[in-house]
C-alpha atoms as a PDB file:
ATOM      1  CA  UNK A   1     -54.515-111.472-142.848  1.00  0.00           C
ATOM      2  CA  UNK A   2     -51.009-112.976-141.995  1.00  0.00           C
ATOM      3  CA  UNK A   3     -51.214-114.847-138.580  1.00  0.00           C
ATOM      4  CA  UNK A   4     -48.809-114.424-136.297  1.00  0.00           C
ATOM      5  CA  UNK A   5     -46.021-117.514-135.446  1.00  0.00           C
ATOM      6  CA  UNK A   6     -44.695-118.496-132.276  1.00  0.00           C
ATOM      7  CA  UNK A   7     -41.164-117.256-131.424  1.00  0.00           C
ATOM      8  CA  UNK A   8     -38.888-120.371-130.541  1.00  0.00           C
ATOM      9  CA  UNK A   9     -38.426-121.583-127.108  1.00  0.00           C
ATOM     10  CA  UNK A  10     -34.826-123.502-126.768  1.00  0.00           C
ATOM     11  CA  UNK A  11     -33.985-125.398-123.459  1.00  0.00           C
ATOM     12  CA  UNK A  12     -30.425-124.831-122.146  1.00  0.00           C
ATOM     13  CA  UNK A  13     -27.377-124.482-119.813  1.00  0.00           C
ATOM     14  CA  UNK A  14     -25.625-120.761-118.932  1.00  0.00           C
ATOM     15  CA  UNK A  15     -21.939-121.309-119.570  1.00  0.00           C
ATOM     16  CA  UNK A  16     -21.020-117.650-119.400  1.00  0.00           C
ATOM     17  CA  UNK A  17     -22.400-114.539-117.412  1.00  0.00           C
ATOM     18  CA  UNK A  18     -19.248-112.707-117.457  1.00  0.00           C
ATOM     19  CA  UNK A  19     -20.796-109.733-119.919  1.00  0.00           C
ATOM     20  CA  UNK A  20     -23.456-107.126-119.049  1.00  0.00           C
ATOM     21  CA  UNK A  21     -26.862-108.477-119.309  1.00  0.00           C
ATOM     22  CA  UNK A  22     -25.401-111.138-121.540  1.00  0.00           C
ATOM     23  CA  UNK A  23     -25.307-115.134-120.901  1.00  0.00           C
ATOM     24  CA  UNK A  24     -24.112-117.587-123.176  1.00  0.00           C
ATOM     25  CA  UNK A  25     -26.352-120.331-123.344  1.00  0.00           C
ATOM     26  CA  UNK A  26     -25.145-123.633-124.818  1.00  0.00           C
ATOM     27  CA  UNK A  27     -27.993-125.961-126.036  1.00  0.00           C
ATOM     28  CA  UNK A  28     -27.765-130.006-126.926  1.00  0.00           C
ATOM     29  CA  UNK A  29     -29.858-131.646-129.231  1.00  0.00           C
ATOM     30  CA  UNK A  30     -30.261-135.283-130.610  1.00  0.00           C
ATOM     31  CA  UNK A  31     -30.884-137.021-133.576  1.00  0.00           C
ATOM     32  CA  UNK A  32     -30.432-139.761-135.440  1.00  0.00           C
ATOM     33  CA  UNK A  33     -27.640-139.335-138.566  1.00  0.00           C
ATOM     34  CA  UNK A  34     -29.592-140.278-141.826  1.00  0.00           C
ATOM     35  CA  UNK A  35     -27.008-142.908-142.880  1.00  0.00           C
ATOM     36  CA  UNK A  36     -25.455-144.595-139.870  1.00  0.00           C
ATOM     37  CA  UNK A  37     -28.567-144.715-137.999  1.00  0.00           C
ATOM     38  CA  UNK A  38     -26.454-143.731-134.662  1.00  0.00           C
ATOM     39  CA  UNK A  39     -27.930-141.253-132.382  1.00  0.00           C
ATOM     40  CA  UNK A  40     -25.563-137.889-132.646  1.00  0.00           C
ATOM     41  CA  UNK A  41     -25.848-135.070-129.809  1.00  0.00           C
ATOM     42  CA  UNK A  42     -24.709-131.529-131.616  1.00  0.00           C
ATOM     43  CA  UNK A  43     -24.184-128.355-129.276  1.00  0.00           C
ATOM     44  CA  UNK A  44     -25.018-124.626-130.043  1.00  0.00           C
ATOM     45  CA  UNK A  45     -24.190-121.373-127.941  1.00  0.00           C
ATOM     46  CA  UNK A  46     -26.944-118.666-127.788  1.00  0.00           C
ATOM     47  CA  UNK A  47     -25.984-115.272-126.705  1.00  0.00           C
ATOM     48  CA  UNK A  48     -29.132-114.529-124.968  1.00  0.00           C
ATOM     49  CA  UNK A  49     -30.384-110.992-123.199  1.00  0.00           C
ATOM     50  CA  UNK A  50     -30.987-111.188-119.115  1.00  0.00           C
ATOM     51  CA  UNK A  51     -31.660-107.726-118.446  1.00  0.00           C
ATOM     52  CA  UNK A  52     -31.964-108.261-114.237  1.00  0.00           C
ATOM     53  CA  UNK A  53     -28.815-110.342-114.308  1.00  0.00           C
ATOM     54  CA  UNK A  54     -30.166-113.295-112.370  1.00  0.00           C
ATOM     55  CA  UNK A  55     -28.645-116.318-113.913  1.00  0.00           C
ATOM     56  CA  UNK A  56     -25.312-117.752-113.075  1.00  0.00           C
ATOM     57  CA  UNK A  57     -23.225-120.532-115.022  1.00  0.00           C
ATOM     58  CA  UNK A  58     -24.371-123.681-114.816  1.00  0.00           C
ATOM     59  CA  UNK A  59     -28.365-122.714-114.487  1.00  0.00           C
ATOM     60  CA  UNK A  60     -30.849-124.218-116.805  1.00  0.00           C
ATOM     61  CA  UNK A  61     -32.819-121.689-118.414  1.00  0.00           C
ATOM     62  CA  UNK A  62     -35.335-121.468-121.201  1.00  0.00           C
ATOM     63  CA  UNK A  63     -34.592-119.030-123.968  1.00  0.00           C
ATOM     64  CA  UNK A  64     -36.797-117.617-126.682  1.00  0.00           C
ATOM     65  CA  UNK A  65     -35.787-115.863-129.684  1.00  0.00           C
ATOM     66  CA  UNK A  66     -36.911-111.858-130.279  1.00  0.00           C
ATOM     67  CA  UNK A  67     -35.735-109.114-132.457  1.00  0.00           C
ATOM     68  CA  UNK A  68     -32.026-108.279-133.301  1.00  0.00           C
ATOM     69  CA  UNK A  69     -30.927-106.538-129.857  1.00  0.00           C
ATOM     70  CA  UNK A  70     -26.750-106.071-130.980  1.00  0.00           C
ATOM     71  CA  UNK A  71     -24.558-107.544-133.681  1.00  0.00           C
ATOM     72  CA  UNK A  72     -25.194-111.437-131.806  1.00  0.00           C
ATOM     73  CA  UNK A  73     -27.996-111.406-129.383  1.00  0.00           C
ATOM     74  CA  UNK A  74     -31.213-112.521-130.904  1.00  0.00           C
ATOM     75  CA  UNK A  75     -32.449-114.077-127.506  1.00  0.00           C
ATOM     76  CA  UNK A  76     -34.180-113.529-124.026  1.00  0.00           C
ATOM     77  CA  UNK A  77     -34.337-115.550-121.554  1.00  0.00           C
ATOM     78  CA  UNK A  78     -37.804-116.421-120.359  1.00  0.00           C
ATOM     79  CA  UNK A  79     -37.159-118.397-117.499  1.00  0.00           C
ATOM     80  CA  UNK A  80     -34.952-120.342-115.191  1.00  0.00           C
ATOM     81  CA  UNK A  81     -36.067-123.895-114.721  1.00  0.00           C
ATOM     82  CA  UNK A  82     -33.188-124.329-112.234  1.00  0.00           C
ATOM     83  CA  UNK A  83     -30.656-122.234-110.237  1.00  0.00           C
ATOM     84  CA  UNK A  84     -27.263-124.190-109.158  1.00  0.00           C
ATOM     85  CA  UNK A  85     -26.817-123.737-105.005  1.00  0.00           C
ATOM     86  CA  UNK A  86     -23.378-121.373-104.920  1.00  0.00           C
ATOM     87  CA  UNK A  87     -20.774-122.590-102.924  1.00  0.00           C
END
């Protein structure tokens, strides 16, 4: 029998919450570049799924991938690790 993987978990910042039940996550990561040996920092923007509307830009939130849910969103968020105070 096939075993089942684990879905990806992706650490990240909300940079948009202007949709319905849509954020825009953008997630950094670093490496080092195979040739130059310099550590390079690449960024990515996740549309992810937050179906009680809870997070707000500039949260960090963990996101982990799922099933197609539109034409972009392939994520849900699973958590917020922390909420920024509102002024």
């Amino acid at each position: 029998m096939s075993e089942k993987r684990q879905k990806k978990q992706l650490t990240g910042t909300v940079v948009s919450d202007k949709m319905e039940k849509t954020i825009v996550v953008e997630v950094s990561r670093q490496f080092k570049h195979q040739q130059y040996h310099k550590y390079v920092q690449r960024k990515k923007k996740y549309m992810v799924h937050d179906e009680q509307e809870v997070c707000s830009v500039g949260d960090t939130v963990v996101i982990q991938e799922s099933r197609p849910l539109s034409r972009r969103k392939r994520w849900r968020l699973l958590k917020t690790l922390r909420k920024v105070e509102q002024v």
